[in-house]
Protein backbone atom coordinates (compact mmCIF):
# COMPACT_ATOMS: atom_id res chain seq x y z
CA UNK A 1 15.77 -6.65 12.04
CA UNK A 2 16.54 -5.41 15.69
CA UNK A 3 19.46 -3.56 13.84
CA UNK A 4 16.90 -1.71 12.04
CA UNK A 5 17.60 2.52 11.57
CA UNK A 6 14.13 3.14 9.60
CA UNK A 7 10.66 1.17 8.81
CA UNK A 8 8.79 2.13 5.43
CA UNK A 9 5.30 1.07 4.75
CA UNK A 10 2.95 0.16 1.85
CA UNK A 11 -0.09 2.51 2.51
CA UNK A 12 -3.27 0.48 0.58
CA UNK A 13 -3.78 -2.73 2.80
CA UNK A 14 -0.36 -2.36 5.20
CA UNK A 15 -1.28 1.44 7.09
CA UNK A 16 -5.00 2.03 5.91
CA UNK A 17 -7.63 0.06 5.09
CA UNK A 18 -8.88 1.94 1.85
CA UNK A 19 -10.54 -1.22 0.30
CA UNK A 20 -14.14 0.38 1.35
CA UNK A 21 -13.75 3.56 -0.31
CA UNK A 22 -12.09 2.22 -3.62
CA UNK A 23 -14.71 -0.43 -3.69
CA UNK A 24 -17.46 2.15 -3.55
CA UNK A 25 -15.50 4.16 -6.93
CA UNK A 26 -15.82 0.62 -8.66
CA UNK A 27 -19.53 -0.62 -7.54
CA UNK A 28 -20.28 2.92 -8.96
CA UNK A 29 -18.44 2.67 -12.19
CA UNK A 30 -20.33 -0.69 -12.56
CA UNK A 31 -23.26 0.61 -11.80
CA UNK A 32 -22.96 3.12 -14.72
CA UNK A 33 -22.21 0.29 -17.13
CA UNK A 34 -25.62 -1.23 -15.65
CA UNK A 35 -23.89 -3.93 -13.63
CA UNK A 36 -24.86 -5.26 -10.22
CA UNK A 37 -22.60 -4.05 -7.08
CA UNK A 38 -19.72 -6.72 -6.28
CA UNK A 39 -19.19 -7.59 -2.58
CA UNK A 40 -16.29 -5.99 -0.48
CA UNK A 41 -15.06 -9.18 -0.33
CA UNK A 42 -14.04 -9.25 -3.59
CA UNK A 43 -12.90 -6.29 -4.07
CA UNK A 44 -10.87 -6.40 -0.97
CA UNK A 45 -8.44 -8.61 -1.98
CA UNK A 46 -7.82 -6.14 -5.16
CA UNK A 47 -7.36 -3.45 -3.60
CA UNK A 48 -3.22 -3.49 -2.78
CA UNK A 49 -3.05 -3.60 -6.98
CA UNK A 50 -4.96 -0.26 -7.58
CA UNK A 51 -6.99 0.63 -10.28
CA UNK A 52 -5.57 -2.02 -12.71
CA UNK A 53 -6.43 -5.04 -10.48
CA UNK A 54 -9.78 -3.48 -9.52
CA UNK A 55 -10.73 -2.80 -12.82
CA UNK A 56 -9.87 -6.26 -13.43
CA UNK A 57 -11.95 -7.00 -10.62
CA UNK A 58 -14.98 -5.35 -11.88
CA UNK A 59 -14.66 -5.70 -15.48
CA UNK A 60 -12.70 -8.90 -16.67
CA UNK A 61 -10.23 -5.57 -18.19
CA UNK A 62 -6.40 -5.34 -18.15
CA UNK A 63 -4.04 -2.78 -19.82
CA UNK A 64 -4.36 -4.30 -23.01
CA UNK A 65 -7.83 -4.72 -23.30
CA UNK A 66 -9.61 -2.23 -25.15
CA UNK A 67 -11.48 0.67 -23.57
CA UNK A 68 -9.22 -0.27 -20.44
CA UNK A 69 -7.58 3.17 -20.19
CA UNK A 70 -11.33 4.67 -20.20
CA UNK A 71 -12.62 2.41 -17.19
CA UNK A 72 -9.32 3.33 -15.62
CA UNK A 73 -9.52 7.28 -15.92
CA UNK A 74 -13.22 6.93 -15.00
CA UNK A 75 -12.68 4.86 -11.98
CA UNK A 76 -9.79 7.38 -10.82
CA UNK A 77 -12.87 10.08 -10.69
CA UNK A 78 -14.93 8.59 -8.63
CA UNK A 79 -12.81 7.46 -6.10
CA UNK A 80 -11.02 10.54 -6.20
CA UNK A 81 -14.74 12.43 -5.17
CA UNK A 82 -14.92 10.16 -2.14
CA UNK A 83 -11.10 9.91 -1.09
CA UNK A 84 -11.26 8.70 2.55
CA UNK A 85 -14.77 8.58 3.74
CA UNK A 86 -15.00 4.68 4.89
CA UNK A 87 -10.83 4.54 4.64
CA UNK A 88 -9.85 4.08 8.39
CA UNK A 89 -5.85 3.41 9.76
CA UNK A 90 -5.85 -0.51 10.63
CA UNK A 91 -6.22 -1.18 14.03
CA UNK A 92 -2.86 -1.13 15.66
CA UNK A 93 -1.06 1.28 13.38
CA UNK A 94 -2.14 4.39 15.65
CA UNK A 95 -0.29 2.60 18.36
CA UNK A 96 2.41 1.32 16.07
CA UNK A 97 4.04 4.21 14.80
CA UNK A 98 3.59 5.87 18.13
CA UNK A 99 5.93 3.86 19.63
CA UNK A 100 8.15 4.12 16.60
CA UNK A 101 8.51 7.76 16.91
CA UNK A 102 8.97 7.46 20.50
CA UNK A 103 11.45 5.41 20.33
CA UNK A 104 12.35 7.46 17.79
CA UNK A 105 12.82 5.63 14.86
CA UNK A 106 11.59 7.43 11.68
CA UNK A 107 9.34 5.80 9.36
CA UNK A 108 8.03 6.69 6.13
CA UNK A 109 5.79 5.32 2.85
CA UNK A 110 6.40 3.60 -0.14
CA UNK A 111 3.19 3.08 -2.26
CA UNK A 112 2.18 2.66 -5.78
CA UNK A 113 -0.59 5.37 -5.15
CA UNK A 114 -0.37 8.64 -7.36
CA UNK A 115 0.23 11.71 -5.37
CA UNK A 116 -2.19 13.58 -6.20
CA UNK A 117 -4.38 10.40 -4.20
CA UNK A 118 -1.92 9.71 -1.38
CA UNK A 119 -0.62 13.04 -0.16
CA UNK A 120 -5.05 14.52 0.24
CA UNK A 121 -5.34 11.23 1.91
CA UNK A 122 -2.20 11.10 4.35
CA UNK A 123 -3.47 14.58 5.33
CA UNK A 124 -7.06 13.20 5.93
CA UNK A 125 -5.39 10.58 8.21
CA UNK A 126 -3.63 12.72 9.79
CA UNK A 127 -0.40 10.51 9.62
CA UNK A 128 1.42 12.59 6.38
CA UNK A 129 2.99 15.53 8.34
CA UNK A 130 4.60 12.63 10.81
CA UNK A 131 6.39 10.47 7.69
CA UNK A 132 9.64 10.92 7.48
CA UNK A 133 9.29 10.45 3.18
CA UNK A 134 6.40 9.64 1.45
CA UNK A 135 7.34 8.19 -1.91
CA UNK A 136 4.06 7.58 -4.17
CA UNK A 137 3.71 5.85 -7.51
CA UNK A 138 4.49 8.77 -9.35
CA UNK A 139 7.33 10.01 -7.54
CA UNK A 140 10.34 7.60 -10.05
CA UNK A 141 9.69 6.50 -13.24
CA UNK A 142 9.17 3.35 -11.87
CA UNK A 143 6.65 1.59 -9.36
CA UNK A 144 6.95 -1.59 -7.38
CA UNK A 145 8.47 -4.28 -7.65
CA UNK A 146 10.87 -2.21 -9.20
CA UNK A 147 13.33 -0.88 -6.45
CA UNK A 148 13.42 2.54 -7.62
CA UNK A 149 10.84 3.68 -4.95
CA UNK A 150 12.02 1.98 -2.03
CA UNK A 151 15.85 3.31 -3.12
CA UNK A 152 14.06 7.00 -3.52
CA UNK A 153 13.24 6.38 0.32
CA UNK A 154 16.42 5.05 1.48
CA UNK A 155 18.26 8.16 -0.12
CA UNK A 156 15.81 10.19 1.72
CA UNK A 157 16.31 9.16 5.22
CA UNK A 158 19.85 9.29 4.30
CA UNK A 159 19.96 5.67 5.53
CA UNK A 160 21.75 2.86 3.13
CA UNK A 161 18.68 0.42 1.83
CA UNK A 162 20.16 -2.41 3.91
CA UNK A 163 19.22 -0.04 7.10
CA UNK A 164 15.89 -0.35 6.22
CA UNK A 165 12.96 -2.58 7.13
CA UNK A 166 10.15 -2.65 4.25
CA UNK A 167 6.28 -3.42 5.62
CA UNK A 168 3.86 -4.69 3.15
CA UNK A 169 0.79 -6.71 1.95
CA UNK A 170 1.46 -7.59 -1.33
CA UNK A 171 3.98 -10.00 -3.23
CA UNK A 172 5.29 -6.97 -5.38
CA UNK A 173 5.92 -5.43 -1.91
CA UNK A 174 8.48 -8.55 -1.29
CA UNK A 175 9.82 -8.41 -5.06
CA UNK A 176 11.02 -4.83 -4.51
CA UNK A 177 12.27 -5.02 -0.93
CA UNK A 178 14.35 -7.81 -2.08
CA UNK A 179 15.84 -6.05 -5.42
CA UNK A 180 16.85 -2.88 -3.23
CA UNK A 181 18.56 -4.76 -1.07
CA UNK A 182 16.10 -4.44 2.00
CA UNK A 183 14.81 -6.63 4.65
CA UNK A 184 11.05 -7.43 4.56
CA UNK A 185 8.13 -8.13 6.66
CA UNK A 186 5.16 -9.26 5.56
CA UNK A 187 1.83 -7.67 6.77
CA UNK A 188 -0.14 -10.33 7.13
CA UNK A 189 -3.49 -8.37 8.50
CA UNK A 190 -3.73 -6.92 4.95
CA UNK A 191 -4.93 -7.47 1.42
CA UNK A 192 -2.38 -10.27 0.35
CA UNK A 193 -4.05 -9.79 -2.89
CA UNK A 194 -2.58 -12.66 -5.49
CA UNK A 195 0.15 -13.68 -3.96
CA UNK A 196 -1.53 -16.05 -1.14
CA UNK A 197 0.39 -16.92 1.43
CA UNK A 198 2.33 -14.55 3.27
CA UNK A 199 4.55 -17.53 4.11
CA UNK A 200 5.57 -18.53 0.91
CA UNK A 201 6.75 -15.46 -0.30
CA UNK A 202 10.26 -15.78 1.04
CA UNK A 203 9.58 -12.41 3.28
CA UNK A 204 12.34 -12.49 6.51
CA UNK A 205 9.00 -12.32 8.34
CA UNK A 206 5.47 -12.59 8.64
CA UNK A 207 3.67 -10.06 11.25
CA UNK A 208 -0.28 -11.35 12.00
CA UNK A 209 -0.48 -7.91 13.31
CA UNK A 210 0.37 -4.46 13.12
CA UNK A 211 2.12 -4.81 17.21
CA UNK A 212 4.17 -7.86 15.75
CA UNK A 213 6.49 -5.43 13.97
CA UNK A 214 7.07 -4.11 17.07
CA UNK A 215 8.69 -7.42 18.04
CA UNK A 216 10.71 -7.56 15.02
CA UNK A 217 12.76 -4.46 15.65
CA UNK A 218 13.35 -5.46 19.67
């Protein structure tokens, strides 16, 4: 990894913790369907699969369930009224990709967020104007774990996909780094979602914190 040209990064659970702010859209949605609030702790662990797993979450609905697509479209609304008002970066990842562009070393997003969520809240953040590619869920006809987004950023930053180091908190994170050919490290101070272990998900390393990947490129 020390050979590293670029670093890309999942956004939801890997850069920003967005869990409070999506679980606010659902406990509102629920609370529309007259259903008591869930906790943030169990939303939290949702939150790296978007609106399907947290719709899951909330309602017991996937894809194929009916009235799915309407709890989906509804949930988009309400979280996109209240974008980023609890959403903070993760402690660390100020500091982080300081020293990354300092070095400088570009680094840029991969995420399975629409654009029409992640570019209002990159600007928010105040992190979107330094990426060097921000490549959201709508961006290929694909999402992850398909490579087709982290290829899209490879091509880019002009960089082969071998070049590039992949940061991320969830096992389709893994899945795609490994089918484009990239080397992976696993943020392990995010979501982690279904996968459970970090450790076990065959990542080339496993970074407690966001100053670990730091170490990984020295």
């Amino acid at each position: 990894m020390a050979q590293a040209r670029a670093v890309l990064f999942d956004l939801d659970g890997t850069l920003a913790d967005t869990a409070p702010d999506l679980g606010r859209a659902l406990n509102r949605l629920r609370a529309e369907h007259g259903l008591a609030p869930l906790p943030i702790e169990v939303m939290r662990a949702r939150a790296s699969s978007g609106a399907r797993g947290l719709v899951k979450a909330g309602f017991g609905s996937t894809p194929e369930s009916e009235g799915y697509d309407a709890l989906r479209d509804r949930f988009l609304e309400l979280y996109a009224e209240n974008l980023c008002v609890d959403t903070r970066l993760f402690d660390g990842v100020p500091e982080l990709l300081s020293t990354l562009e300092a070095r400088p070393l570009p680094w840029g997003i991969v995420t399975n967020k629409a654009k029409r969520f992640t570019e209002p809240l990159l600007r928010t953040l105040a992190v979107g104007h330094r990426a060097a590619c921000i490549v959201s869920g709508d961006s290929t006809p694909h999402v992850k774990p398909h490579p087709a987004p982290l290829l899209l950023a490879a091509s880019l930053l002009s960089l082969p996909p071998a070049d590039c180091i992949y940061v991320g908190d969830d096992l389709r994170d893994v899945q795609a780094a490994r089918a484009a050919g990239m080397r992976f490290a696993a943020a392990g101070w995010g979501y982690l979602g279904d996968g459970g272990d970090p450790n076990a998900w065959d990542a080339d390393a496993v970074a407690s914190r966001p100053g670990e990947v730091l170490d990984l490129l020295s």
